[in-house]
N, C-alpha and C. Protein backbone atom coordinates (compact mmCIF):
# COMPACT_ATOMS: atom_id res chain seq x y z
N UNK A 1 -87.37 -39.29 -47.96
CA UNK A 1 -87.66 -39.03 -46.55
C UNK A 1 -87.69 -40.36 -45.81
N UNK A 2 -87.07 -40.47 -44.57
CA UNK A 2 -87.14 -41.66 -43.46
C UNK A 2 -87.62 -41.06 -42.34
N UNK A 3 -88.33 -41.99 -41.46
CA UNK A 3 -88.83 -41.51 -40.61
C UNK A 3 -88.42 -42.23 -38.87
N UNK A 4 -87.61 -43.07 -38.91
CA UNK A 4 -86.98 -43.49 -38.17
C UNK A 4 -86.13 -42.90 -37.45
N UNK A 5 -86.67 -42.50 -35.75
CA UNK A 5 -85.40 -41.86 -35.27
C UNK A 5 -84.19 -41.89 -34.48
N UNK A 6 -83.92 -43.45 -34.68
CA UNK A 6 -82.33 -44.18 -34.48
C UNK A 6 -81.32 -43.83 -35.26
N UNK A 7 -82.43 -43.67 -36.90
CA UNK A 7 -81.27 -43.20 -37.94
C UNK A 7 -80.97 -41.88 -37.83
N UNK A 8 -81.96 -40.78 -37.56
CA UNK A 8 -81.26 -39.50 -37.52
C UNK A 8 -80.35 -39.27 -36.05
N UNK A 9 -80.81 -39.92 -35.40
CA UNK A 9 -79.46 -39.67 -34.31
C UNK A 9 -78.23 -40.45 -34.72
N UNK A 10 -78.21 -41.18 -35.73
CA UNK A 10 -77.29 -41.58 -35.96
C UNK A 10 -76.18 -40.53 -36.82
N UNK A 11 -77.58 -39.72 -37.89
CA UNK A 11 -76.81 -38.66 -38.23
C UNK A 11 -76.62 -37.85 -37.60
N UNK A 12 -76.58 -36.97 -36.62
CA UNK A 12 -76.84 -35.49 -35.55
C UNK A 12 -75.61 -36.26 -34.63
N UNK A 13 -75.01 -36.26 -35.52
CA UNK A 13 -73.07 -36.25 -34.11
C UNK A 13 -73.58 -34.74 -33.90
N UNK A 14 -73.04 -33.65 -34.20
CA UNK A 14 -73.18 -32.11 -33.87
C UNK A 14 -74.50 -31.65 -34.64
N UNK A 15 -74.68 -30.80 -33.77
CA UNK A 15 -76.17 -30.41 -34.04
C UNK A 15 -76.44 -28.83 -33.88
N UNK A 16 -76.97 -28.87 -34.80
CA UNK A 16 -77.33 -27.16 -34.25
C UNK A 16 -79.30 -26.90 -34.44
N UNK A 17 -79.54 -26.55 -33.56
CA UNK A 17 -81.21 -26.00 -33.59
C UNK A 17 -81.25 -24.81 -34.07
N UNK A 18 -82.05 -24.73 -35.24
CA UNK A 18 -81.75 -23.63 -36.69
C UNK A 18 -82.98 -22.60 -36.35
N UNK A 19 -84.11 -23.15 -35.98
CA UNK A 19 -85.41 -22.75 -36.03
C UNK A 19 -86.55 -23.48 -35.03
N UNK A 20 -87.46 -22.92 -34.75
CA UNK A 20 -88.28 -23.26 -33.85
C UNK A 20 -89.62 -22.41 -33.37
N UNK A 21 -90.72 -22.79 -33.58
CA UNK A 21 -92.28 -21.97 -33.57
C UNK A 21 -92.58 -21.28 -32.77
N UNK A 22 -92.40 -21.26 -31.24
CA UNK A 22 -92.47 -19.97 -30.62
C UNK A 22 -92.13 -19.14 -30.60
N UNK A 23 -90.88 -18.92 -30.70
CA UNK A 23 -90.07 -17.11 -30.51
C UNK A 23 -90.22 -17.10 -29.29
N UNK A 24 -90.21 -17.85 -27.97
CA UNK A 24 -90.06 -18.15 -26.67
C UNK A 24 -88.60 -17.59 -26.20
N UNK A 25 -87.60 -17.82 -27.28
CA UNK A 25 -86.21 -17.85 -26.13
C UNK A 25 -85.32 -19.02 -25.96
N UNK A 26 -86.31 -20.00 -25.40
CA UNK A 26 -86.13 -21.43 -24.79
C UNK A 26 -84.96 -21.69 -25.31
N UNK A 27 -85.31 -21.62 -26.98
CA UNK A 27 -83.63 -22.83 -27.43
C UNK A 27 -82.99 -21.83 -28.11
N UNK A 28 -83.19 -20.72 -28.13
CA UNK A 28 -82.06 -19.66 -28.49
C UNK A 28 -80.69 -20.30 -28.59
N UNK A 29 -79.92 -20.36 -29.83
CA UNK A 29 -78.32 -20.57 -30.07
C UNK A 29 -78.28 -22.06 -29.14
N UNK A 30 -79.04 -23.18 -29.78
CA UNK A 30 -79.02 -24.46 -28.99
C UNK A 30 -78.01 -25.48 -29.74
N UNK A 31 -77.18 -25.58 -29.44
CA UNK A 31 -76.50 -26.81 -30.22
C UNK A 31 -76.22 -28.15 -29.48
N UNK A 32 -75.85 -29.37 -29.85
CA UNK A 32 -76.04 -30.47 -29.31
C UNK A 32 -75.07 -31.24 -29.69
N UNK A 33 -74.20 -31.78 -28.82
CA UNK A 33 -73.09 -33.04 -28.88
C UNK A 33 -73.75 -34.21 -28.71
N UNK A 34 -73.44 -35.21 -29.42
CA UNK A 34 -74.12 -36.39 -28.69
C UNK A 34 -72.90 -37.14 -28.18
N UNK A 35 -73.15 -37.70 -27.07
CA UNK A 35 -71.75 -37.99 -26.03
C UNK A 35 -71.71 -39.24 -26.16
N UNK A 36 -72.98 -40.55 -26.38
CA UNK A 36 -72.94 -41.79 -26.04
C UNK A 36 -73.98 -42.07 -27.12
N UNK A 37 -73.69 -43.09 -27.90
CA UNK A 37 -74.94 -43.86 -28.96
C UNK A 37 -73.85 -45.02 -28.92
N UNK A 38 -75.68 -45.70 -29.19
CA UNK A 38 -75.99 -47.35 -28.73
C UNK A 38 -76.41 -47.70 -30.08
N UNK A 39 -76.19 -48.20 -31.43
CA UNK A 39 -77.18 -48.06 -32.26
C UNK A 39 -77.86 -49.43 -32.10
N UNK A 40 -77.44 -50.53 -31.60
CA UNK A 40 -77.75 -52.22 -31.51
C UNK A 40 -78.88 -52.03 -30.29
N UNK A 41 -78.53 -51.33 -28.84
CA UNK A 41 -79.76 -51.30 -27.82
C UNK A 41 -80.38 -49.71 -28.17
N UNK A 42 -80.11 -49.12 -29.29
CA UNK A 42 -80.86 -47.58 -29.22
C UNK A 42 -80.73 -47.19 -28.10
N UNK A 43 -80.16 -45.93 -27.82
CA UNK A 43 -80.23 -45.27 -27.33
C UNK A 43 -78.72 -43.90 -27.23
N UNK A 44 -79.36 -42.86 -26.80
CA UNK A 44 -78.30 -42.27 -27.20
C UNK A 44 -78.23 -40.67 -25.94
N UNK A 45 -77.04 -40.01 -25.79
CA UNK A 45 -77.21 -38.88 -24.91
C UNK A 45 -76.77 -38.25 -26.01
N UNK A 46 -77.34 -36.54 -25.23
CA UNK A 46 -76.71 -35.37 -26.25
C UNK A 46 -76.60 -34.37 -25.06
N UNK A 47 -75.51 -33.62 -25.03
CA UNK A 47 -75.20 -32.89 -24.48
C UNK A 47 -75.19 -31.43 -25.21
N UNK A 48 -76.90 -30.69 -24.46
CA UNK A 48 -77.54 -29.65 -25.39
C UNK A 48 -76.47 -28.24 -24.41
N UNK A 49 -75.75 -27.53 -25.64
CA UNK A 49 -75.51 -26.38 -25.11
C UNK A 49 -76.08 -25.01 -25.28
N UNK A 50 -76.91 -25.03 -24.10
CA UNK A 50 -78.03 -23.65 -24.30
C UNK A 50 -77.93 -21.97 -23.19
N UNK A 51 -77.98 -21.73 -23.77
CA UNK A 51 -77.58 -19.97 -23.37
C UNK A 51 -78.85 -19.88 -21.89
N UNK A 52 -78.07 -19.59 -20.94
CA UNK A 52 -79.25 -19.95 -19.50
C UNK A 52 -80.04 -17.82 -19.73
N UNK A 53 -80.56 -17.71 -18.73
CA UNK A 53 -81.50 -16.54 -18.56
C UNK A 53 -80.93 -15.36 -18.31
N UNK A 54 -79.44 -16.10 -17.89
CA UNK A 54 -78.77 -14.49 -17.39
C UNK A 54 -77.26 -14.55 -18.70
N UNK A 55 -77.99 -15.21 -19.48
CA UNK A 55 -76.92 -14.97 -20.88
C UNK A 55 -75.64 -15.99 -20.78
N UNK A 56 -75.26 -16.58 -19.80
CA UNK A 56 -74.42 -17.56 -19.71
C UNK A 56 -74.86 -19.01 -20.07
N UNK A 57 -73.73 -19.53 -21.07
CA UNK A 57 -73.88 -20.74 -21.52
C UNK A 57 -73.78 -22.01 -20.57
N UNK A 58 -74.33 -22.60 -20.79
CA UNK A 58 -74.41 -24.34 -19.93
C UNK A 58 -74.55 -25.28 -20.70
N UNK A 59 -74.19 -26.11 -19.70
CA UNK A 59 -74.74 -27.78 -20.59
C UNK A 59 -75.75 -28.72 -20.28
N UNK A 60 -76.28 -29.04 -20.95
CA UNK A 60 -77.43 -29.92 -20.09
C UNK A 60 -77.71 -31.36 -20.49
N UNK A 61 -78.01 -32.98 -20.23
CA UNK A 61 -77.48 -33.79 -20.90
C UNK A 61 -79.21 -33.85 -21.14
N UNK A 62 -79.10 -35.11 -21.97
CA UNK A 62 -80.60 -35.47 -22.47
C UNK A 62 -80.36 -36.71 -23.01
N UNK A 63 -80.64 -37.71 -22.42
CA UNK A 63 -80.82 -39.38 -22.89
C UNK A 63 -81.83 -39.09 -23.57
N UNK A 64 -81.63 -40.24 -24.57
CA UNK A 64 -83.02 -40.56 -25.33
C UNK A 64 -83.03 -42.64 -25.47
N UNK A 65 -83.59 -42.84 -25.64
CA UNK A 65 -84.19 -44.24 -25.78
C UNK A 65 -85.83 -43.97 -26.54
N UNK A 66 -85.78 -45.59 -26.74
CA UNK A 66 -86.87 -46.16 -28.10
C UNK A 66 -88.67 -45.41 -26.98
N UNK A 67 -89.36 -45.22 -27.84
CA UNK A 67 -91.06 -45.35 -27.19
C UNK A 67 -91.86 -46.18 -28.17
N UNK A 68 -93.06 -46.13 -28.26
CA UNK A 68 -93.92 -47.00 -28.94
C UNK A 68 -93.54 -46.96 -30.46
N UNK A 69 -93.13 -46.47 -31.49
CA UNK A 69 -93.71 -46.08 -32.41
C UNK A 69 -92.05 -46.03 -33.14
N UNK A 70 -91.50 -46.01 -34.27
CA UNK A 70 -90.26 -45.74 -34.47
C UNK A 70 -90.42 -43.99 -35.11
N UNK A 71 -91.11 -43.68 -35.36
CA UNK A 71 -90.96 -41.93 -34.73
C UNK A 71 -91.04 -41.03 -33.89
N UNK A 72 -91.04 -42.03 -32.67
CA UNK A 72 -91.15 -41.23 -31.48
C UNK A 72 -89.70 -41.91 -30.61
N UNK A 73 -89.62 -41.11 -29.45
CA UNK A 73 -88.34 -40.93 -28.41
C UNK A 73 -88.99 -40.72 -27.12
N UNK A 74 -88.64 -41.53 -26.07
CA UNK A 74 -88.39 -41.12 -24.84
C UNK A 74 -87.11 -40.49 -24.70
N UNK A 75 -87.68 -39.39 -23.73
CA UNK A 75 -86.66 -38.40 -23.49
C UNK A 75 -86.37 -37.98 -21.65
N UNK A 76 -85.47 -37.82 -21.10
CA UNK A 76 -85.41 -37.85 -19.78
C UNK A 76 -84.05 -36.92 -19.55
N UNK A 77 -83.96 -35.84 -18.65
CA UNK A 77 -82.82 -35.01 -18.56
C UNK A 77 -82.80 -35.09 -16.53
N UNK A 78 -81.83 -34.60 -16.27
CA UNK A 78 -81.39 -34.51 -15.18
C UNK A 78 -82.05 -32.81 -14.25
N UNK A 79 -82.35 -31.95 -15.79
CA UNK A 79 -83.26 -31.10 -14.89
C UNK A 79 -84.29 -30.94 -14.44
N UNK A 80 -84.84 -32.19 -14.92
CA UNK A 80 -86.39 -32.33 -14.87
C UNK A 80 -86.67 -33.66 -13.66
N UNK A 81 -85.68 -34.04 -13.07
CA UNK A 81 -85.46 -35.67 -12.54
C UNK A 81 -87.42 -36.40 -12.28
N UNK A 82 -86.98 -37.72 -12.66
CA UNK A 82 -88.22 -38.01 -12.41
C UNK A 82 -89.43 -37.97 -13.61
N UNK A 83 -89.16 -37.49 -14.55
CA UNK A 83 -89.95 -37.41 -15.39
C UNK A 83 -89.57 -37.36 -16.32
N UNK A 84 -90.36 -37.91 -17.92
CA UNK A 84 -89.72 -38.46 -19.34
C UNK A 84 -90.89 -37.76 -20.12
N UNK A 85 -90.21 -37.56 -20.60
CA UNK A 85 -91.22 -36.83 -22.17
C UNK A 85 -90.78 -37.48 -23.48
N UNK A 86 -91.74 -38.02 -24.32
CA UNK A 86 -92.31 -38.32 -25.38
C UNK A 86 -92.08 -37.31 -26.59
N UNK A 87 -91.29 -37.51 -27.41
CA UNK A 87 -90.67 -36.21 -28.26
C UNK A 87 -91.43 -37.74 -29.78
N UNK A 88 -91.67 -36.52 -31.05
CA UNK A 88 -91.87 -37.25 -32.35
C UNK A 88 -90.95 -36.28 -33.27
N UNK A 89 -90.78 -37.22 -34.07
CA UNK A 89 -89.66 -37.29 -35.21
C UNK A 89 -90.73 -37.13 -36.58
N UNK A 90 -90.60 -35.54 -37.19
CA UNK A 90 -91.47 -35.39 -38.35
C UNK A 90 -91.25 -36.05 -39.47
N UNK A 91 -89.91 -35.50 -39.48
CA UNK A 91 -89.13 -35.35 -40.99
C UNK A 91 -87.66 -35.88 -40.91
N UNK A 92 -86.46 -36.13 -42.11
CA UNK A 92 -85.34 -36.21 -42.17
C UNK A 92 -84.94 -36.19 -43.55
N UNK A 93 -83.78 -35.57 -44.05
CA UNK A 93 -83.68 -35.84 -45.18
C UNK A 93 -82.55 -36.66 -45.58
N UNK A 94 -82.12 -36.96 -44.46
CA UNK A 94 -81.38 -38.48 -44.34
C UNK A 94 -79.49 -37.88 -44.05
N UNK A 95 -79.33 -36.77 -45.04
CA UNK A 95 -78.08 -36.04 -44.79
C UNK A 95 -77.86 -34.98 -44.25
N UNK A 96 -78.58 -34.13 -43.90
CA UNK A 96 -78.44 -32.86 -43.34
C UNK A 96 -79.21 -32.01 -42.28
N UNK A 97 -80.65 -32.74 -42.14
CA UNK A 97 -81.52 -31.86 -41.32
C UNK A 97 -82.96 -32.87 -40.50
N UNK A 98 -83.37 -32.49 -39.42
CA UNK A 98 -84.16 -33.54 -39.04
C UNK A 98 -85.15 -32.13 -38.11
N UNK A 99 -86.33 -33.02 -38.09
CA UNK A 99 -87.29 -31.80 -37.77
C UNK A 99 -88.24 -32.37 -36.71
N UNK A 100 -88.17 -32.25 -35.39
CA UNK A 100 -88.56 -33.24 -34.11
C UNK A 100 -89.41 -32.11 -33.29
N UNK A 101 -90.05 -32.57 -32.60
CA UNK A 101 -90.99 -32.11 -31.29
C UNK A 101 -90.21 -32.21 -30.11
N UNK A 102 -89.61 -31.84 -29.27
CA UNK A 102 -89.14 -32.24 -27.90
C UNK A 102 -90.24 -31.73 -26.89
N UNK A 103 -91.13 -32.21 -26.49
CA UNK A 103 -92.07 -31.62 -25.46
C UNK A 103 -90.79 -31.28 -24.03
N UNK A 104 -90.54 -31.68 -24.17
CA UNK A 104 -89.11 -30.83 -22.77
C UNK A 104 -89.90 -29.44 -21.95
N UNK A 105 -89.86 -28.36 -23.22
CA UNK A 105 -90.16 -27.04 -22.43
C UNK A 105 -91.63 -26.78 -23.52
N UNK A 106 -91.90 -27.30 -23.45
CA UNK A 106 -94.00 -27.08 -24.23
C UNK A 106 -93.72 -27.30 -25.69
N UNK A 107 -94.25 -27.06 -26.83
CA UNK A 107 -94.28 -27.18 -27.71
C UNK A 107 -93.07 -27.16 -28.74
N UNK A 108 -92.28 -27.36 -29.08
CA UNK A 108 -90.90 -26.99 -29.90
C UNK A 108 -90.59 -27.54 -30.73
N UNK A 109 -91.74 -27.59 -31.96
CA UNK A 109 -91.11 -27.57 -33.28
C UNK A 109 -89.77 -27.50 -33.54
N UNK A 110 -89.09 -28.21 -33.77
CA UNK A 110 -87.24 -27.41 -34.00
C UNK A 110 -87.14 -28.29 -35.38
N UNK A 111 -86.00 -27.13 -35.76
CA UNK A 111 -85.40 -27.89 -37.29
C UNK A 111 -83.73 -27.80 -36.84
N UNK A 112 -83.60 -29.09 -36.72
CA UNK A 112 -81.73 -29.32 -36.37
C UNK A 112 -81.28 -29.48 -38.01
N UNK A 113 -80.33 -29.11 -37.53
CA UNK A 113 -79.06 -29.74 -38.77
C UNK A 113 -77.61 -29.65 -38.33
N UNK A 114 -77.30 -30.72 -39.16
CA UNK A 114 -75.74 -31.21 -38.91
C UNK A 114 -75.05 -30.12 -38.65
N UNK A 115 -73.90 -29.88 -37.61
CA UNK A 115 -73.01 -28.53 -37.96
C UNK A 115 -72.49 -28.65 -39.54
N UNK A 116 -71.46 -29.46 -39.93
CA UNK A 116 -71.21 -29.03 -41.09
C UNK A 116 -72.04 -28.30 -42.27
N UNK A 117 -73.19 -28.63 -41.67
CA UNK A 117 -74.23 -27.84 -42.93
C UNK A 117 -74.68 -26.63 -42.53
N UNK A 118 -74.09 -26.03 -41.75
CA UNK A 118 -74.42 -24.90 -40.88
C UNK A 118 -74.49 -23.57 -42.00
N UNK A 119 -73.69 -23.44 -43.17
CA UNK A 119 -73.88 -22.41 -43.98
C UNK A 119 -74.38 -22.50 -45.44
N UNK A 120 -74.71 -23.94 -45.49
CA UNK A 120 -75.50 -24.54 -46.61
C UNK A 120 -76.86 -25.52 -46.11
N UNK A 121 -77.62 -25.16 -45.39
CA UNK A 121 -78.91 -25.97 -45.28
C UNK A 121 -79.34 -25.85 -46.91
N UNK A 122 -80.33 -27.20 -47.15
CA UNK A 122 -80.88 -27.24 -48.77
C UNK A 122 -82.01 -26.54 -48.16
N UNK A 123 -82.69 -25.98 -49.40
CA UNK A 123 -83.85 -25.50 -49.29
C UNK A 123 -85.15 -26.48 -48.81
N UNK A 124 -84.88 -27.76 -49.10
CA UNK A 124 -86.03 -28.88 -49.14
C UNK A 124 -86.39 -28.96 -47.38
N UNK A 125 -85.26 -28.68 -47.08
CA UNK A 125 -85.08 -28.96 -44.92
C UNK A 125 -86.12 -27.65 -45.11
N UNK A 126 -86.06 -26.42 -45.13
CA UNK A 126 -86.93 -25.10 -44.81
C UNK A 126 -88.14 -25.38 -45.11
N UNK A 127 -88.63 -26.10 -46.46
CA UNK A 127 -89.44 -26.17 -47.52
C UNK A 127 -90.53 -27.13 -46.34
N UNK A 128 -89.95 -28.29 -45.90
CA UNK A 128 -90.59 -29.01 -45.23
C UNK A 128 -90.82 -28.65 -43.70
N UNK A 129 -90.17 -27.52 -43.33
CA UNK A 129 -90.32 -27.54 -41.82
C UNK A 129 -91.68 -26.48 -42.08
N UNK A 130 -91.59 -25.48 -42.80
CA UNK A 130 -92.96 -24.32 -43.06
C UNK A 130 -93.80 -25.37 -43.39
N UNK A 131 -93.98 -26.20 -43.74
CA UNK A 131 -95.13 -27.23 -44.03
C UNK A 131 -95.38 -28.36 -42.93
N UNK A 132 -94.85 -28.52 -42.05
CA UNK A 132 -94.87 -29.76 -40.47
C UNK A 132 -95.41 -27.99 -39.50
N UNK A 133 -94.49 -27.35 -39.19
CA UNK A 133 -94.73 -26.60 -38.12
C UNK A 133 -94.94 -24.96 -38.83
N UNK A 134 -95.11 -24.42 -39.73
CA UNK A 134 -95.83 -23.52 -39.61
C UNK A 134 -94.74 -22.44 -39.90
N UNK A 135 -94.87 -20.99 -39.55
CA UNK A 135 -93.91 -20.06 -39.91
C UNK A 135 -92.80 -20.26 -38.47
N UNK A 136 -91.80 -20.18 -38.56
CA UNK A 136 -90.75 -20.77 -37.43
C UNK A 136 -89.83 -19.15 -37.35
N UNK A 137 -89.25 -19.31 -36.24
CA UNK A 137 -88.27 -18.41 -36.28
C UNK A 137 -86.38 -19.19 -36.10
N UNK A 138 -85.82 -18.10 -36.77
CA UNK A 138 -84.07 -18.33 -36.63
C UNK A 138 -83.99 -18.24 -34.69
N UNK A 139 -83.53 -19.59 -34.65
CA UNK A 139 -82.88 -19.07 -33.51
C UNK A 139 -81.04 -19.21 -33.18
N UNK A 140 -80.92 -18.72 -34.29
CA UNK A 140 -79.08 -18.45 -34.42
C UNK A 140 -78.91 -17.51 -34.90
N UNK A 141 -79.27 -16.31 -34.52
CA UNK A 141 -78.75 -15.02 -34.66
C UNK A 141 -77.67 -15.08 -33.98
N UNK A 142 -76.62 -14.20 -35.13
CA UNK A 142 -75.55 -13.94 -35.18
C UNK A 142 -74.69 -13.36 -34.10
N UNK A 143 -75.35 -12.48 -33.69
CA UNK A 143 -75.25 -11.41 -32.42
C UNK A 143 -75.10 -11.87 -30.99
N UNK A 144 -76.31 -12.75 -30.80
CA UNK A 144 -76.62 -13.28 -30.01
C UNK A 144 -76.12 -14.77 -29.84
N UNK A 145 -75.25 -15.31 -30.53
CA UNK A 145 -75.08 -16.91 -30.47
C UNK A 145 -74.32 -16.43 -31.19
N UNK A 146 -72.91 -15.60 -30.93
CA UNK A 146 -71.77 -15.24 -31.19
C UNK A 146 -70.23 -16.05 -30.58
N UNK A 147 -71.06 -16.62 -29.47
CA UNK A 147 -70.10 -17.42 -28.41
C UNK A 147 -70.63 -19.23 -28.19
N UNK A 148 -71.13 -19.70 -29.21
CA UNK A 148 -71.91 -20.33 -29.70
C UNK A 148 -71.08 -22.16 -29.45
N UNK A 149 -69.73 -21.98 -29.64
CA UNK A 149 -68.80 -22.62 -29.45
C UNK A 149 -68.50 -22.75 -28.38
N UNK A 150 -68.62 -21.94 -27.40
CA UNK A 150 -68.51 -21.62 -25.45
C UNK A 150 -68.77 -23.31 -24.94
N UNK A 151 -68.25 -23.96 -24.46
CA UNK A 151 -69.06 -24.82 -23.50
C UNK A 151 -68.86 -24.83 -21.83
N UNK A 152 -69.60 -24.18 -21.31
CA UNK A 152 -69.83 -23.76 -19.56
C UNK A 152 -70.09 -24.69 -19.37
N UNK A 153 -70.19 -25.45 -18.67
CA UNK A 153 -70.68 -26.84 -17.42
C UNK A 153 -71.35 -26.39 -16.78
N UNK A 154 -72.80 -26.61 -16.51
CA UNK A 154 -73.65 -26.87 -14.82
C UNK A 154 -73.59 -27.63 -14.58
N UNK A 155 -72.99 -28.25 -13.37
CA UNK A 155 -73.36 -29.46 -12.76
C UNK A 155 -75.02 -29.35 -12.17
N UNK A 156 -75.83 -29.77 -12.91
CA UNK A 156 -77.52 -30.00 -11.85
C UNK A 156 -77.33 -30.92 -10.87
N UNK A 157 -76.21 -32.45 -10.67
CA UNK A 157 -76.12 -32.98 -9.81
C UNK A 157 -76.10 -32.31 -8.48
N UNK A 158 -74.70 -31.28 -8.54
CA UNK A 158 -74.57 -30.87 -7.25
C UNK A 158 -75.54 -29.58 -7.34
N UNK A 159 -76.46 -29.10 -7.91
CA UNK A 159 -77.52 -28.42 -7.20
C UNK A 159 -78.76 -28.90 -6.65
N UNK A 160 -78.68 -30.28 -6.78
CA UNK A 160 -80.19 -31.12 -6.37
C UNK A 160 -80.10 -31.04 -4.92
């Protein structure tokens, strides 16, 4: 286990959000490009593609840069302007899965993993997320994150 989270964004080129403790909705079928990494000044964007309220997909960007601690992240998006949230980095198992807090939308335990590992997560990634955050739910149902690959554009610029 490492706990450094320069290195797992270094691993999370594609990303998929597997699981997560509320059963909220929020990151339902969330996957993540990262568009820009810095690994010498840290820092990095990801361009999260998340299913909006009326079932249509969007994109939304999300810088991250260093905070106090090397398991933690400042975090700052364009829908939120004006304000940065403080995300921590639990877990990693260095190849396949990383298990972070994004305070973004309240509490969100999430367990990412690499796309390629999308039909082989190890058991040790599950093993450790029921032990950091508790009983989690799938949020990649099949049904529902069928179009999962979709990428819609919002511009939030031109709605400000």
């Amino acid at each position: 286990m490492y706990r450094l989270f320069p290195q797992a964004v270094a691993l999370l080129k594609d990303a998929i959000a597997l699981m997560d403790v509320d059963n909220d909705g929020t990151l339902d079928c969330l996957t993540a490009t990262r568009t820009q990494y810095d690994p010498d000044g840290w820092s990095a964007t990801y361009m999260w593609n998340v299913v909006g309220s009326n079932g249509e997909r969007f994109q939304v960007p999300l810088y991250f840069t260093p905070a106090d601690t090397p398991d933690d992240f400042t975090l700052t998006t364009p829908i939120k302007p004006g304000q940065s949230f403080v995300g921590h980095m639990y877990y990693s198992d260095q190849e396949s899965c990383v298990i972070i807090d994004m305070p973004l939308v309240g509490y969100q335990c999430a367990l990412w993993i690499t796309k390629e590992r999308r039909d082989s997560v190890p058991q040790e990634c599950f093993s450790q997320y029921a032990k950091i955050c508790g009983n989690g739910t799938n949020i990649q149902v099949k049904e529902t994150c069928k179009d999962v690959e979709r990428k819609d554009h919002f511009d939030f610029a031109s709605q400000a």
